[in-house]
PDB file of N, CA and C in Angstrom:
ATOM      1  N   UNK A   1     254.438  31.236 174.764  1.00  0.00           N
ATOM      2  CA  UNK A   1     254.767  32.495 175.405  1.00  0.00           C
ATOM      3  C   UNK A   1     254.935  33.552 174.317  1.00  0.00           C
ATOM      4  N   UNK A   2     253.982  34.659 174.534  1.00  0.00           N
ATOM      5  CA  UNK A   2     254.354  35.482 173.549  1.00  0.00           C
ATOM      6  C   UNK A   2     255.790  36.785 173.778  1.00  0.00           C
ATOM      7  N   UNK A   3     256.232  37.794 173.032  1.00  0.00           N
ATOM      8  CA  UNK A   3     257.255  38.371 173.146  1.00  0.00           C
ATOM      9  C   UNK A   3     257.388  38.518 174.470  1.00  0.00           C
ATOM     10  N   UNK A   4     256.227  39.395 174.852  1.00  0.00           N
ATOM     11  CA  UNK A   4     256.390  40.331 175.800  1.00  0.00           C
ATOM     12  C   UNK A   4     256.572  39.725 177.210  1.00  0.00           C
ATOM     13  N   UNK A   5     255.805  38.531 176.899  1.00  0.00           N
ATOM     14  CA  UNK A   5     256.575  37.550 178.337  1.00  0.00           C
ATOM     15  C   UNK A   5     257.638  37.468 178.213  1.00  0.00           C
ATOM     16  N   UNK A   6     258.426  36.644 177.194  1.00  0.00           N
ATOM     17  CA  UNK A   6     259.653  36.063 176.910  1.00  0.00           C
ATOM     18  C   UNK A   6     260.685  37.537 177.871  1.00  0.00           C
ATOM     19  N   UNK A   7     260.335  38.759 177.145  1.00  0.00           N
ATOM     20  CA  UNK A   7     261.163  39.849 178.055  1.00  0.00           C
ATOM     21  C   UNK A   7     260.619  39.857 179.438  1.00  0.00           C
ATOM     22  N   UNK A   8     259.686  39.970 180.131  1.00  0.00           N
ATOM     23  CA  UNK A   8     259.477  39.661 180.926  1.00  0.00           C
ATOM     24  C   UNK A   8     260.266  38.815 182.108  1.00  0.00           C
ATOM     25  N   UNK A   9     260.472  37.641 181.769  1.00  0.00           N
ATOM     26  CA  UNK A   9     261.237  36.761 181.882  1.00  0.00           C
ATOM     27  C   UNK A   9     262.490  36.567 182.110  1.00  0.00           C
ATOM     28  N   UNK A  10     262.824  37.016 180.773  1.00  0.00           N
ATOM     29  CA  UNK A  10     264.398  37.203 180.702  1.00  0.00           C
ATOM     30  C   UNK A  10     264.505  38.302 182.052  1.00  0.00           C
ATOM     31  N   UNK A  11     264.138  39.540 182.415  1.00  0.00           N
ATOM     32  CA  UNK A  11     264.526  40.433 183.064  1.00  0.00           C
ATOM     33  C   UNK A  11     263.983  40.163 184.523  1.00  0.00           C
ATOM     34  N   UNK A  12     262.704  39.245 185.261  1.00  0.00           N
ATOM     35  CA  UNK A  12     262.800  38.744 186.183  1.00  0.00           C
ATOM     36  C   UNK A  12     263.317  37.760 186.547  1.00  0.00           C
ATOM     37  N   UNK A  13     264.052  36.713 185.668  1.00  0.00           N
ATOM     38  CA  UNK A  13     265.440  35.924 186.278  1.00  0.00           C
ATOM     39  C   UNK A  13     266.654  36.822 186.134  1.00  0.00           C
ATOM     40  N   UNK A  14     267.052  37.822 185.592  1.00  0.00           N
ATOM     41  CA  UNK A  14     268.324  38.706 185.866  1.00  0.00           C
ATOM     42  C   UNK A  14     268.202  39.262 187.385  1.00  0.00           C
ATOM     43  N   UNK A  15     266.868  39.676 187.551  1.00  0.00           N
ATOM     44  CA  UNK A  15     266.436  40.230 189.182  1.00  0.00           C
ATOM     45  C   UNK A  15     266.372  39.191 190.258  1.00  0.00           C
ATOM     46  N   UNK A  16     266.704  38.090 189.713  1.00  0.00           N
ATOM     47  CA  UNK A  16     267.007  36.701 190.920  1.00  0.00           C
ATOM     48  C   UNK A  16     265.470  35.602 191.442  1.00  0.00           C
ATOM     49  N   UNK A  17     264.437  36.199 190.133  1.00  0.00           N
ATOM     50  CA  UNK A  17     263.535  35.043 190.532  1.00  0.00           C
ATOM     51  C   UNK A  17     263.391  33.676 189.811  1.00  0.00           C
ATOM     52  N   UNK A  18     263.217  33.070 189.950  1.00  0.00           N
ATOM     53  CA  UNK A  18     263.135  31.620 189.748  1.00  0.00           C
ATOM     54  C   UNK A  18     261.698  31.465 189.168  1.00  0.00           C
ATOM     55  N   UNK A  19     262.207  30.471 187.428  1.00  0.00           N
ATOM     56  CA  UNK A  19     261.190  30.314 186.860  1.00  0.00           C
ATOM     57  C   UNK A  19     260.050  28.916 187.318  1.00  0.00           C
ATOM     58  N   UNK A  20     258.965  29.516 187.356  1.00  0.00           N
ATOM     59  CA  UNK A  20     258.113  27.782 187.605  1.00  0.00           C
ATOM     60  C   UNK A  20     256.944  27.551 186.390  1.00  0.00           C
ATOM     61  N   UNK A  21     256.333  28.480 186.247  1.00  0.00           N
ATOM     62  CA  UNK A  21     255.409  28.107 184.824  1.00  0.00           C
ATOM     63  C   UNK A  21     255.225  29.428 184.413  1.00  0.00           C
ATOM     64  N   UNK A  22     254.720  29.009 182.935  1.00  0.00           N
ATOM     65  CA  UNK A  22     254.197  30.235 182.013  1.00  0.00           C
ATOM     66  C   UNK A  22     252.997  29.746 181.516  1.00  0.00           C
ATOM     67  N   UNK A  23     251.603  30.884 181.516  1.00  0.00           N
ATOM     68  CA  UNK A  23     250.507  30.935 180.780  1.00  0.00           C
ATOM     69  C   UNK A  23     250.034  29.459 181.484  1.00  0.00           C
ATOM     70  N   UNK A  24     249.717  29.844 182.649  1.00  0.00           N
ATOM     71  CA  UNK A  24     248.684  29.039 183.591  1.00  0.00           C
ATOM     72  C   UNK A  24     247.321  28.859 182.914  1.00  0.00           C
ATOM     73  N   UNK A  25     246.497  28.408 182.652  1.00  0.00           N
ATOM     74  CA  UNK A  25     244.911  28.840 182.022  1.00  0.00           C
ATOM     75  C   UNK A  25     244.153  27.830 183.069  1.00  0.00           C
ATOM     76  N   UNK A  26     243.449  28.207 182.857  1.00  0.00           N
ATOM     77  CA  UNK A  26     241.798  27.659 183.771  1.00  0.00           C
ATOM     78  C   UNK A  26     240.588  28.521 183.145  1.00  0.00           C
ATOM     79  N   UNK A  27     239.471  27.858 182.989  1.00  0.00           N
ATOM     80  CA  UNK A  27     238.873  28.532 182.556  1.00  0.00           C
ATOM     81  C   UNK A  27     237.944  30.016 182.854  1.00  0.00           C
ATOM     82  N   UNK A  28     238.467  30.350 183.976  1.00  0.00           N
ATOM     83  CA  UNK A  28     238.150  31.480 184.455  1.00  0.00           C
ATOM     84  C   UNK A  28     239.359  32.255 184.703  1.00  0.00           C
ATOM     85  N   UNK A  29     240.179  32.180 184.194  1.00  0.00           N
ATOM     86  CA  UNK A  29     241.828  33.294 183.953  1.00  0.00           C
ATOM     87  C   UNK A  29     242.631  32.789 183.543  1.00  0.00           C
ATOM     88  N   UNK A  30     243.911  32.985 183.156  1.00  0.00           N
ATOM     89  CA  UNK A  30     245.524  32.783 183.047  1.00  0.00           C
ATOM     90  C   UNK A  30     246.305  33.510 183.628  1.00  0.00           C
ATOM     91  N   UNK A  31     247.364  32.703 184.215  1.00  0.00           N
ATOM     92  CA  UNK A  31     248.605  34.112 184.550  1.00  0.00           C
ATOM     93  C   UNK A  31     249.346  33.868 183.351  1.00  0.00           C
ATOM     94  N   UNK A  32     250.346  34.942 183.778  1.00  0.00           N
ATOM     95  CA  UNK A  32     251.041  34.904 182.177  1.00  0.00           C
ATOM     96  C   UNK A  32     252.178  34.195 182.587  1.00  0.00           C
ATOM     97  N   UNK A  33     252.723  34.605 183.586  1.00  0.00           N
ATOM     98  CA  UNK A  33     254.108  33.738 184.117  1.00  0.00           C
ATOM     99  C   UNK A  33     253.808  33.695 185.849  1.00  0.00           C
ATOM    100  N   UNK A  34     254.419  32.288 186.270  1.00  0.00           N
ATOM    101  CA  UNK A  34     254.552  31.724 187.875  1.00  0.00           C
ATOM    102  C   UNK A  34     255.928  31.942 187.731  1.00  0.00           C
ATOM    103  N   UNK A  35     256.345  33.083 188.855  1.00  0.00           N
ATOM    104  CA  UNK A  35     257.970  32.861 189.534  1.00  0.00           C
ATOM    105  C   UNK A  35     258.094  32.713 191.023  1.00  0.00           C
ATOM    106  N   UNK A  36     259.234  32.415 191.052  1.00  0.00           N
ATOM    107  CA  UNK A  36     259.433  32.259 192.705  1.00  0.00           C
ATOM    108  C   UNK A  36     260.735  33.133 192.799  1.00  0.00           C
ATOM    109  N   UNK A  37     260.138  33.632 194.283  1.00  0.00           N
ATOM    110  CA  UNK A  37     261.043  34.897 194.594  1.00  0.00           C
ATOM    111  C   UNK A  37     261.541  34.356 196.395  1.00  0.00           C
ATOM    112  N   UNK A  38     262.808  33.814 196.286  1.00  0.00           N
ATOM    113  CA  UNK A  38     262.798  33.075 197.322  1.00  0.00           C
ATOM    114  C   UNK A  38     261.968  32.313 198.047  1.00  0.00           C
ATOM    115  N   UNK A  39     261.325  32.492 199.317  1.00  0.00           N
ATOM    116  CA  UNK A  39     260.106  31.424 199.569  1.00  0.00           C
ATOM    117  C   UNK A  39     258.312  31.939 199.415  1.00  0.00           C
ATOM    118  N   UNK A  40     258.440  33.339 198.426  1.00  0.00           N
ATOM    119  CA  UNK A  40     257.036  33.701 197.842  1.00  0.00           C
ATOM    120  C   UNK A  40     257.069  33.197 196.384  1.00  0.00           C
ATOM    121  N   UNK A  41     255.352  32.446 196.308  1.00  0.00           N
ATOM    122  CA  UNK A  41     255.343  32.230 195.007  1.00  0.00           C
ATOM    123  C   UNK A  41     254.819  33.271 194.432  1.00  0.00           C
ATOM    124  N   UNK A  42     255.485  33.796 193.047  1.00  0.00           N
ATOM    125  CA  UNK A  42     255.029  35.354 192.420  1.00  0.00           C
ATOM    126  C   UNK A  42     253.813  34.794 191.340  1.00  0.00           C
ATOM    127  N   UNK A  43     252.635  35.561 190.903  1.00  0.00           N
ATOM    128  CA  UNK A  43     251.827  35.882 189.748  1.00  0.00           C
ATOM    129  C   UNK A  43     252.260  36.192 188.668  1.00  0.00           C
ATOM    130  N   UNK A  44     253.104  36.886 188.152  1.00  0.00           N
ATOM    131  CA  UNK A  44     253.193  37.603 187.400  1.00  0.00           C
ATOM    132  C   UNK A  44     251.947  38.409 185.925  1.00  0.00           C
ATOM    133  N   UNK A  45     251.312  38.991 185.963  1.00  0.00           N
ATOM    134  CA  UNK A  45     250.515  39.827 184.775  1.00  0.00           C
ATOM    135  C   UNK A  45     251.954  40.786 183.954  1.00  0.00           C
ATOM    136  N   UNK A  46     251.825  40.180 182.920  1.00  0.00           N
ATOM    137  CA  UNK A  46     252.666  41.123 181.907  1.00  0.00           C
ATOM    138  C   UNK A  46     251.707  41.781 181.191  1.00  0.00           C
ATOM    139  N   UNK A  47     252.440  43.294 180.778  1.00  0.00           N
ATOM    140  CA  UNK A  47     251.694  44.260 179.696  1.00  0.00           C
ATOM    141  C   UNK A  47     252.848  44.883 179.317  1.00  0.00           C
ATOM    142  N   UNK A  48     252.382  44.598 177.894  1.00  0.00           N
ATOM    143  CA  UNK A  48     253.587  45.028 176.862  1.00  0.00           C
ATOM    144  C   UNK A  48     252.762  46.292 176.012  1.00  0.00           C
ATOM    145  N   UNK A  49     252.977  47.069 175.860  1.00  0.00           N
ATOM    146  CA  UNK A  49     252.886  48.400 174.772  1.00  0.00           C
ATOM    147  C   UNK A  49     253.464  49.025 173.839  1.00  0.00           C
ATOM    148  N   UNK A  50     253.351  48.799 172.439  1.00  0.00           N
ATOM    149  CA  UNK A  50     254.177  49.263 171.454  1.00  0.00           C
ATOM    150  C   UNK A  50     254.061  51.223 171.867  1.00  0.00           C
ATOM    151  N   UNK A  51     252.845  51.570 172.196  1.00  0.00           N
ATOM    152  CA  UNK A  51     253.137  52.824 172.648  1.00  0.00           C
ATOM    153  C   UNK A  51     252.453  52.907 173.341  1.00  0.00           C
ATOM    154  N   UNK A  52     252.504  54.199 174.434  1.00  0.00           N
ATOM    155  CA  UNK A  52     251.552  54.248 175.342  1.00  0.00           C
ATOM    156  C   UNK A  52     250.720  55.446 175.376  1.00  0.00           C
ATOM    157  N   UNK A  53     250.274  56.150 173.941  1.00  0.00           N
ATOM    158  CA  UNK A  53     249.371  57.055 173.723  1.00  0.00           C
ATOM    159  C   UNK A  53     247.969  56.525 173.882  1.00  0.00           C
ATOM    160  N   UNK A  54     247.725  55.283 174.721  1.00  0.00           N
ATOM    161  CA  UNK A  54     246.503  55.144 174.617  1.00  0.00           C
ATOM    162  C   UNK A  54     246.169  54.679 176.176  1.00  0.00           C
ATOM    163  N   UNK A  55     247.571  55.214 176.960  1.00  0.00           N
ATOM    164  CA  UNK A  55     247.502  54.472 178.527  1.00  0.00           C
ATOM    165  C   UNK A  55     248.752  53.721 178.524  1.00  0.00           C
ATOM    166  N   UNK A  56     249.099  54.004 179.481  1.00  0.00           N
ATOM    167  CA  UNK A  56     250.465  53.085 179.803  1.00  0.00           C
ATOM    168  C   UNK A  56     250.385  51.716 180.180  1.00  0.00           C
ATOM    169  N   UNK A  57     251.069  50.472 180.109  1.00  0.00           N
ATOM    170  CA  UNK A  57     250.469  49.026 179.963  1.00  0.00           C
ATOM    171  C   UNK A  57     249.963  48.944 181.548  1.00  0.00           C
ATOM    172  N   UNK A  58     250.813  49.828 182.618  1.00  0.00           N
ATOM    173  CA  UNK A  58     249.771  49.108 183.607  1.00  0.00           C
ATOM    174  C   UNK A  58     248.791  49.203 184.295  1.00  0.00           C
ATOM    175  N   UNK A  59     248.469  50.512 183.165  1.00  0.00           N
ATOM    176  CA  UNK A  59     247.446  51.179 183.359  1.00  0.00           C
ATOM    177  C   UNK A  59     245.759  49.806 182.540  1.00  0.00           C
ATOM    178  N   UNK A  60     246.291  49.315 182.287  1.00  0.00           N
ATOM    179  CA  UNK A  60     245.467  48.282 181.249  1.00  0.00           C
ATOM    180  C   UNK A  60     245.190  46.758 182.069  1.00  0.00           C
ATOM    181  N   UNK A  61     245.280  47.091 183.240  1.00  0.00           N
ATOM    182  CA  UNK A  61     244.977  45.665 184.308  1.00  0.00           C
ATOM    183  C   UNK A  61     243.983  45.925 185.127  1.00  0.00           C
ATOM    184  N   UNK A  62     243.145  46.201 184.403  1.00  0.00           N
ATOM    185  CA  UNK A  62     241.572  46.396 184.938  1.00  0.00           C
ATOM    186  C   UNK A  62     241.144  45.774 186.171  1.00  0.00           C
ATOM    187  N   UNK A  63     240.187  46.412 186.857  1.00  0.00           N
ATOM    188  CA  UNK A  63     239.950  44.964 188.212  1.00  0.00           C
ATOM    189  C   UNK A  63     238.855  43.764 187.281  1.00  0.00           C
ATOM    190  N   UNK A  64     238.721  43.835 186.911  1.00  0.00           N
ATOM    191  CA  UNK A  64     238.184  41.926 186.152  1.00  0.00           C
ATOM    192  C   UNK A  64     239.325  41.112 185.777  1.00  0.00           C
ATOM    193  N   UNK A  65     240.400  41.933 185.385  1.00  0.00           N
ATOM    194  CA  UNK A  65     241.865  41.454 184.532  1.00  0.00           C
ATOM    195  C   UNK A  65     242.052  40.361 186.170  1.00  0.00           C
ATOM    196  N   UNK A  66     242.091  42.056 187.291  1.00  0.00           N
ATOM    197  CA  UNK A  66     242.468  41.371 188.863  1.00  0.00           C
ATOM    198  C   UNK A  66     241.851  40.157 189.552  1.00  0.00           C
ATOM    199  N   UNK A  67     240.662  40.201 188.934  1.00  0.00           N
ATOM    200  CA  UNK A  67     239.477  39.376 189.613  1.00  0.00           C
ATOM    201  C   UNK A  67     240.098  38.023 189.250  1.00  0.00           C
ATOM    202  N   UNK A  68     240.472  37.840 187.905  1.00  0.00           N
ATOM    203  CA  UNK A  68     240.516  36.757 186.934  1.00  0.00           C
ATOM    204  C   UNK A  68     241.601  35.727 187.640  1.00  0.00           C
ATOM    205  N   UNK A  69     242.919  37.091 187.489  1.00  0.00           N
ATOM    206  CA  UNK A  69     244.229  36.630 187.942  1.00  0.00           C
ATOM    207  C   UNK A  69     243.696  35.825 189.233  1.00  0.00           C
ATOM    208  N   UNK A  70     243.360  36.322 190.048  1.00  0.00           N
ATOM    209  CA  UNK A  70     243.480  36.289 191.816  1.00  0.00           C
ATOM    210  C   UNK A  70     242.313  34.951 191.867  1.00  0.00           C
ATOM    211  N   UNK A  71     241.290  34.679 190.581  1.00  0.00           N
ATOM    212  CA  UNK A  71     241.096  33.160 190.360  1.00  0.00           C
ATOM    213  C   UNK A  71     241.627  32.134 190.249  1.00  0.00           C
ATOM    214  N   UNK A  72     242.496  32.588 188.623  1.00  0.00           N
ATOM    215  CA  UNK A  72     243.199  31.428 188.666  1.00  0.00           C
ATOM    216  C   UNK A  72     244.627  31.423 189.297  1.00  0.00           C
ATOM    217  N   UNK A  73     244.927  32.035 190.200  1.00  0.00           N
ATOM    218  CA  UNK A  73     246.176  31.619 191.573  1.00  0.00           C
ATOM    219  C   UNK A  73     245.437  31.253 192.341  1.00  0.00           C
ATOM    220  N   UNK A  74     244.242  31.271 192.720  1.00  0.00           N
ATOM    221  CA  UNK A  74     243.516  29.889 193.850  1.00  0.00           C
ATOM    222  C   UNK A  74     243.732  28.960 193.047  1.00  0.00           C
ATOM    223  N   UNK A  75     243.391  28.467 191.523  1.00  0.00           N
ATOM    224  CA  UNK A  75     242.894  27.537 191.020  1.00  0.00           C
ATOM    225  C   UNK A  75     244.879  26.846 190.843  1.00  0.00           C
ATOM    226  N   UNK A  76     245.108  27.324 190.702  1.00  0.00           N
ATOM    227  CA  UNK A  76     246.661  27.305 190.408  1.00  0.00           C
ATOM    228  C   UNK A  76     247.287  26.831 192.377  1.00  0.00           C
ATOM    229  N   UNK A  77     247.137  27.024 192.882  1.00  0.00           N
ATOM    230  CA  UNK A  77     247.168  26.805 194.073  1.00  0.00           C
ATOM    231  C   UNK A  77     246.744  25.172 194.894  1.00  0.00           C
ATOM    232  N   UNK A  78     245.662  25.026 194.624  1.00  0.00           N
ATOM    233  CA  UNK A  78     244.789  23.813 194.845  1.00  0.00           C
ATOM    234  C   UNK A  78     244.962  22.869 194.350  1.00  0.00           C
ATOM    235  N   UNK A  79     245.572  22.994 192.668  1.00  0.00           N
ATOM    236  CA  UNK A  79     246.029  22.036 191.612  1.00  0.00           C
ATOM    237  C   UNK A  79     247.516  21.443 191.985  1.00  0.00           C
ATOM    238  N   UNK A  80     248.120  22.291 192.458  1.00  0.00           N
ATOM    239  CA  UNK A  80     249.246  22.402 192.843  1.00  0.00           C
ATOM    240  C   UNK A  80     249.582  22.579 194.311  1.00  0.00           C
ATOM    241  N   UNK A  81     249.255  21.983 195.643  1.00  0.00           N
ATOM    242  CA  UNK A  81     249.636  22.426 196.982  1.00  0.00           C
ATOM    243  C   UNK A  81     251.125  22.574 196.841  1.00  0.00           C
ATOM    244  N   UNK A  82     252.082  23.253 197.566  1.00  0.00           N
ATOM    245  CA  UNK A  82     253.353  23.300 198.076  1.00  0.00           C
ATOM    246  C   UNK A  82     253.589  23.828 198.973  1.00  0.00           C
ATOM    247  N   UNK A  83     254.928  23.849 199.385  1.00  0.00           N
ATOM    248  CA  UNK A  83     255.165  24.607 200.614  1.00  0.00           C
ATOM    249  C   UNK A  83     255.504  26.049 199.695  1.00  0.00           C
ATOM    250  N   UNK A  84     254.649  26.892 200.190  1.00  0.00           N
ATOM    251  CA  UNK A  84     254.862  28.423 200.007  1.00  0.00           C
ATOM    252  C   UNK A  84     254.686  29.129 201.268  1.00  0.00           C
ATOM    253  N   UNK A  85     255.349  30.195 201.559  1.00  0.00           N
ATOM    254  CA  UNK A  85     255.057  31.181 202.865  1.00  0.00           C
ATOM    255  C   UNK A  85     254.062  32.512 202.836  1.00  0.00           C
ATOM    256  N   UNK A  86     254.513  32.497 201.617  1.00  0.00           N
ATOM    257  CA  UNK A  86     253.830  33.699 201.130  1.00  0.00           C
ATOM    258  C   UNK A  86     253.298  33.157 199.343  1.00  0.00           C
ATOM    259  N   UNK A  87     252.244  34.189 198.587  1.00  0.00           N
ATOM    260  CA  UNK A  87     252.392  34.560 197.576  1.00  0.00           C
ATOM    261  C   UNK A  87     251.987  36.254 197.148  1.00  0.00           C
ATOM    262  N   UNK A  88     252.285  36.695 196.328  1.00  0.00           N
ATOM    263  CA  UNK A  88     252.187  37.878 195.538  1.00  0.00           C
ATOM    264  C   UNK A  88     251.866  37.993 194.470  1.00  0.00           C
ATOM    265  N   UNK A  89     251.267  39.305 193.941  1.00  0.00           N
ATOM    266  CA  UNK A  89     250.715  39.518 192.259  1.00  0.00           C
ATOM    267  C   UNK A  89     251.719  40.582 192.105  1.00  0.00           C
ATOM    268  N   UNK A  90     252.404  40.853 191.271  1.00  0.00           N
ATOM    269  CA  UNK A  90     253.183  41.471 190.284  1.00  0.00           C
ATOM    270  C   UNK A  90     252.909  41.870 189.041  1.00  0.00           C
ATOM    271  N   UNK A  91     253.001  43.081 188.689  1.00  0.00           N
ATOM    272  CA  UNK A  91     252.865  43.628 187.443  1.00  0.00           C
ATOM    273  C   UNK A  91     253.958  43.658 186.650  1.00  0.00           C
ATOM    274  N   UNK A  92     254.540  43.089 185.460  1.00  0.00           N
ATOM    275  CA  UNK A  92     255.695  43.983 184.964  1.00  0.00           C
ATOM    276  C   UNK A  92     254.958  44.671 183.508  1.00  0.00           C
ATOM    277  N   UNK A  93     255.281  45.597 183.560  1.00  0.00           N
ATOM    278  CA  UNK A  93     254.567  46.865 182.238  1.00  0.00           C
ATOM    279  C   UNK A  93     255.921  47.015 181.135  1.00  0.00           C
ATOM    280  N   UNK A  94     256.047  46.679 180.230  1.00  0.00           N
ATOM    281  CA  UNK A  94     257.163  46.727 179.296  1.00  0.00           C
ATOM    282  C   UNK A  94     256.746  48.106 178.162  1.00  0.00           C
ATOM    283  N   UNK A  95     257.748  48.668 177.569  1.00  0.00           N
ATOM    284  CA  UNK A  95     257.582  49.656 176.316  1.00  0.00           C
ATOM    285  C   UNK A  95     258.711  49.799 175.705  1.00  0.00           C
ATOM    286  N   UNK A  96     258.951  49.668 174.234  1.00  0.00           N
ATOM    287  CA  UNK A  96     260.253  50.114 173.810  1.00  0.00           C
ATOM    288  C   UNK A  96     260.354  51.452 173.778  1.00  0.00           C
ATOM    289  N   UNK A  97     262.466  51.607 173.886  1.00  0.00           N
ATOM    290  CA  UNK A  97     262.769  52.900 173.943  1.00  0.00           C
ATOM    291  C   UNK A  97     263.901  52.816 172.698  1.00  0.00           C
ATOM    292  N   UNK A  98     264.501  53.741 173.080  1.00  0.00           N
ATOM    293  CA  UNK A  98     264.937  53.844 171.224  1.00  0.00           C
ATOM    294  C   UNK A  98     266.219  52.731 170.984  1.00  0.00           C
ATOM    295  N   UNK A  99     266.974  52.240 172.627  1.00  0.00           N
ATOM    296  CA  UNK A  99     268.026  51.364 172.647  1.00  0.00           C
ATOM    297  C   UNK A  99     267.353  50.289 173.209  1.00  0.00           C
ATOM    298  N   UNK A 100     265.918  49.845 173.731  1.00  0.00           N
ATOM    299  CA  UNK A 100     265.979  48.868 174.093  1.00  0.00           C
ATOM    300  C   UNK A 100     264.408  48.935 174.797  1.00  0.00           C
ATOM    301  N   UNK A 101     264.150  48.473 175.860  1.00  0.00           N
ATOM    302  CA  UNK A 101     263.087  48.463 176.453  1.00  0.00           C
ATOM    303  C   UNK A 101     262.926  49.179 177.999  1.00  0.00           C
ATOM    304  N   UNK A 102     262.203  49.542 178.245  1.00  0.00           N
ATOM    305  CA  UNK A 102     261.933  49.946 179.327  1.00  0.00           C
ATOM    306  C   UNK A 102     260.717  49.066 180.864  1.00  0.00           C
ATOM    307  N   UNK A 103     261.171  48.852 181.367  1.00  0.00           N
ATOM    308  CA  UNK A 103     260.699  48.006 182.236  1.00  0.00           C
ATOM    309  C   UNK A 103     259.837  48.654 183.549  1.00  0.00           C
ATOM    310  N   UNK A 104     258.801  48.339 183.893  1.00  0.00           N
ATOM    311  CA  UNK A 104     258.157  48.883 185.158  1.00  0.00           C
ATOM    312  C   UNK A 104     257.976  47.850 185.947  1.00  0.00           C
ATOM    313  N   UNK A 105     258.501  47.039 186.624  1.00  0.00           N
ATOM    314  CA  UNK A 105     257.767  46.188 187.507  1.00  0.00           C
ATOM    315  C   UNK A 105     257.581  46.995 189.124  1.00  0.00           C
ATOM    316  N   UNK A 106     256.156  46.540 189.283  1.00  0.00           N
ATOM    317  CA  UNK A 106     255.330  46.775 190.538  1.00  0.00           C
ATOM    318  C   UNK A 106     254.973  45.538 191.220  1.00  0.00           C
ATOM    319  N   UNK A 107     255.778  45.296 192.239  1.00  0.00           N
ATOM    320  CA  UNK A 107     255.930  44.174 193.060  1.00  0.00           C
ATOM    321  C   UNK A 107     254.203  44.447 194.336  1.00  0.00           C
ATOM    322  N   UNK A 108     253.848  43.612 194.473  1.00  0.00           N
ATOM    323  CA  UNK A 108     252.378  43.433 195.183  1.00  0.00           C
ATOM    324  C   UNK A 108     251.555  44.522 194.300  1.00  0.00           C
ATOM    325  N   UNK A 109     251.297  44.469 192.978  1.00  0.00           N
ATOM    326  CA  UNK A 109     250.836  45.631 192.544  1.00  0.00           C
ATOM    327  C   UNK A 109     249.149  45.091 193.125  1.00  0.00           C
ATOM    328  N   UNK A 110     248.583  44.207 193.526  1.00  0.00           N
ATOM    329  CA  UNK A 110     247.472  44.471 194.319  1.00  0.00           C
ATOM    330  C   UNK A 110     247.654  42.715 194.507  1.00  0.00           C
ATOM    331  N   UNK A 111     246.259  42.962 195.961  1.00  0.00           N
ATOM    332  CA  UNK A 111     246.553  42.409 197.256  1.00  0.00           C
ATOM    333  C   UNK A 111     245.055  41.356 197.021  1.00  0.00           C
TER     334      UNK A 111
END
């Protein structure tokens, strides 16, 4: 797990989700982190930005990035049946600020 998950992380279990895996791979995507958010299983795509003069991080989740993700959560899915009710893709967009970090998460950021 690199940094920007690790914060990631840390700040979606403070928000009450429940960890299940990190850095899924298949060879047609990775997620970066699997959480569970009561009875939805979450995606998570992290983007971390030391600055954002070049686009803000969640501005940087291209639809191929989407295509990829929304692969490997079938592939992640099939490997894995459970009881889920739902699932969701989530963005969280990270940037430091001068005390700390700044956080964007976009809950169903696409469908």
């Amino acid at each position: 797990m690199n940094f920007g998950e690790e914060l990631a992380l840390e700040y979606l279990l403070a928000q009450g989700l429940q960890f299940v895996e990190a850095n899924f791979r298949l060879r047609r995507g990775e997620i970066d982190l699997i959480m569970r958010h009561g009875h939805v299983l979450v995606f998570v795509e992290v983007k971390y930005r030391s600055s954002e003069r070049y686009g803000t991080s969640l501005e940087q989740v291209t639809p191929s990035k989407i295509r990829k993700i929304r692969l490997a959560a079938q592939g992640y899915l099939q490997r894995y049946p459970q009881e889920v009710s739902a699932i969701r893709f989530d963005v969280v967009g990270i940037s430091p600020q001068t005390t700390g970090y700044r956080f964007k998460w976009v809950k169903g950021a696409f469908e």
